[in-house]
Protein backbone atom coordinates (compact mmCIF):
# COMPACT_ATOMS: atom_id res chain seq x y z
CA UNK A 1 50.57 -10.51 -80.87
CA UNK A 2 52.24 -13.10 -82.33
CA UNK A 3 49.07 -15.41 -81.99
CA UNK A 4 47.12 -12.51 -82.84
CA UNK A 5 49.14 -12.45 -86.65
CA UNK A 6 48.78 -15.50 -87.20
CA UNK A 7 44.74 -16.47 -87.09
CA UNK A 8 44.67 -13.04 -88.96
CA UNK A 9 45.99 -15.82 -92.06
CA UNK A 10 42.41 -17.73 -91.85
CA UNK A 11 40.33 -14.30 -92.06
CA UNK A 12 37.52 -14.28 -94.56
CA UNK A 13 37.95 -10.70 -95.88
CA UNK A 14 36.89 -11.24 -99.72
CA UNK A 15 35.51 -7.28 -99.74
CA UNK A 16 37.55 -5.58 -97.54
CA UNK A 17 40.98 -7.58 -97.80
CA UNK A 18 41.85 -6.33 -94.49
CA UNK A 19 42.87 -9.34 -92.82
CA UNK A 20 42.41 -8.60 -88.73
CA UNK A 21 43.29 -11.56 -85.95
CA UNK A 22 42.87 -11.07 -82.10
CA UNK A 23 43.75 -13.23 -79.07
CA UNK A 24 42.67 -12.83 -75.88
CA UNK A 25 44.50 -14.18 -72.73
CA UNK A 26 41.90 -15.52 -70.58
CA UNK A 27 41.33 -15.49 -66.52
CA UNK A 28 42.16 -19.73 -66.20
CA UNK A 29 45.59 -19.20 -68.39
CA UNK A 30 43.99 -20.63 -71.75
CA UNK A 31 44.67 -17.84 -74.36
CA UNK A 32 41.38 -18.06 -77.43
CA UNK A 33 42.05 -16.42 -81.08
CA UNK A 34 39.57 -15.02 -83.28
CA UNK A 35 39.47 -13.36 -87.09
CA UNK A 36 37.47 -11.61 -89.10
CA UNK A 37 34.44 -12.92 -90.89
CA UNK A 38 32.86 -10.90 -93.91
CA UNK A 39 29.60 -10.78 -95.39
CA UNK A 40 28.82 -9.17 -98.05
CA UNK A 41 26.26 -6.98 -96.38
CA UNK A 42 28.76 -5.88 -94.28
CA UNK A 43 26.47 -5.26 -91.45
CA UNK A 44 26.51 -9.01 -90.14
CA UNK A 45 30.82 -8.98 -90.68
CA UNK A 46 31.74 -10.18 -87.33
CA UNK A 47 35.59 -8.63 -85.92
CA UNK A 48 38.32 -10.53 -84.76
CA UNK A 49 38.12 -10.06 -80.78
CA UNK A 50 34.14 -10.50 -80.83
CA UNK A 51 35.23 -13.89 -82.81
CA UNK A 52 37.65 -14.53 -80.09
CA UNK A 53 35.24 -13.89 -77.19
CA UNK A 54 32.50 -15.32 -78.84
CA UNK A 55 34.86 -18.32 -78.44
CA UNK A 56 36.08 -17.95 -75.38
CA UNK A 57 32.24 -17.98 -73.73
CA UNK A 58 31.19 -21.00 -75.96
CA UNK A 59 34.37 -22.93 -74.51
CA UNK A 60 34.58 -21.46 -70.98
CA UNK A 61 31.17 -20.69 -69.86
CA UNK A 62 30.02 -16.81 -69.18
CA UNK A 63 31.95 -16.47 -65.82
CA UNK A 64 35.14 -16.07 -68.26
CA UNK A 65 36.97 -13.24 -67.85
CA UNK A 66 39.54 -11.63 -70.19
CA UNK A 67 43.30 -10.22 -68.57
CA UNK A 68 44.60 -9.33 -71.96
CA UNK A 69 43.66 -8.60 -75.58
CA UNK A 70 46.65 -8.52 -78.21
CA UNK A 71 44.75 -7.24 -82.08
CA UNK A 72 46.97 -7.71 -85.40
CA UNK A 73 46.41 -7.31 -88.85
CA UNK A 74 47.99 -8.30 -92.18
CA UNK A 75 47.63 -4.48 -93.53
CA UNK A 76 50.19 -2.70 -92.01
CA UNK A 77 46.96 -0.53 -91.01
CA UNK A 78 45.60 1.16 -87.51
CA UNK A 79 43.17 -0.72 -86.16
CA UNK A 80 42.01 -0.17 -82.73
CA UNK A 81 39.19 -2.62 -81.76
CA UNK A 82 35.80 -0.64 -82.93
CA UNK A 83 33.48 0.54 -81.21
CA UNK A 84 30.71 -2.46 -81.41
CA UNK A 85 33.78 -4.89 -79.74
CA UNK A 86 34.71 -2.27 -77.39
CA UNK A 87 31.12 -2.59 -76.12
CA UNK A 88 30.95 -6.41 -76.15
CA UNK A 89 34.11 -6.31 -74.48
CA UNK A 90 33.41 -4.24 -71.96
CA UNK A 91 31.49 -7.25 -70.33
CA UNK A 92 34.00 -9.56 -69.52
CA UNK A 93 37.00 -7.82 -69.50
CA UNK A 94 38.88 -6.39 -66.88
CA UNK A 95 39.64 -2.97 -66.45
CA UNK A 96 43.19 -2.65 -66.57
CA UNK A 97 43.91 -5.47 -69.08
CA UNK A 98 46.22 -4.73 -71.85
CA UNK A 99 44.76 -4.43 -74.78
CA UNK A 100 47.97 -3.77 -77.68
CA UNK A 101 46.77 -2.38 -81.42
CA UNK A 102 48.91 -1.48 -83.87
CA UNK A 103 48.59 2.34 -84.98
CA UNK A 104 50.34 3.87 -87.65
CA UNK A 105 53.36 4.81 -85.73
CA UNK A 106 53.75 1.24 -83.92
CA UNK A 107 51.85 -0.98 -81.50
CA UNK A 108 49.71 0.77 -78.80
CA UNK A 109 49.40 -0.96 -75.71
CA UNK A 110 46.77 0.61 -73.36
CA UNK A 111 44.19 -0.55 -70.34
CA UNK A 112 40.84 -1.46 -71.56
CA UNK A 113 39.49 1.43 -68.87
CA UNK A 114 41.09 3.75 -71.10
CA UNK A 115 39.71 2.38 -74.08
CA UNK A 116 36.38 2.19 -73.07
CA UNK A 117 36.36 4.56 -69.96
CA UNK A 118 32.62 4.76 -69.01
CA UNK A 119 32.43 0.66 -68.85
CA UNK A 120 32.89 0.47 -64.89
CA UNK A 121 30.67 3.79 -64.45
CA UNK A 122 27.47 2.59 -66.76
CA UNK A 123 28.10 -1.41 -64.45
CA UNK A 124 28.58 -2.54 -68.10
CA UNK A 125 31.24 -4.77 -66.47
């Protein structure tokens, strides 16, 4: 998490000013970070963990897989990875990694089955 807070810093959120960071820890031990880049068409804004995994299959090579996904953000807001990185996700990460979110009561910590259930059914994974 802590990594997670910090790369939220470097987001480029000039529209939404909701400053999001992710890491993800990594199947060799190397942990990647991601944040949040806007656009202002908002469709082609890119998260945190897609930023992260985007990273972590440039560096590693597609055979990556990810054991744990920590998401922050420098609201103080819920924010659950959405639905779009939930699917991405869902192809290289293991089913009962961790993924921890904050909420609006506290941090949520959670398998990724549970977040995206129907992954391992549909083969997504």
């Amino acid at each position: 998490m802590e990594l997670a807070h910090e790369v939220a810093r470097n987001s480029y959120s000039p529209y939404s000013r909701f400053k999001v960071g992710a890491a993800l820890a990594l199947s060799n031990g190397e942990t990647v970070t991601g944040t949040n880049v806007e656009n202002v068409s908002y469709g082609l804004t890119i998260c945190a963990e897609r930023a992260a995994l985007l990273q972590a299959v440039s560096r590693f090579g597609p055979a990556i897989r990810v054991r744990a996904i920590a998401v922050a953000n420098l609201n103080d807001a819920a924010s659950p990875p959405c639905g779009a990185c939930r699917q991405v996700l869902a192809e290289f990460t293991e089913p009962d990694a961790p993924v921890a979110f904050p909420l609006s009561d506290g941090v949520r910590v959670m398998p990724f089955a549970e977040l995206m259930p129907l992954a391992t059914v549909l083969n997504l994974k």
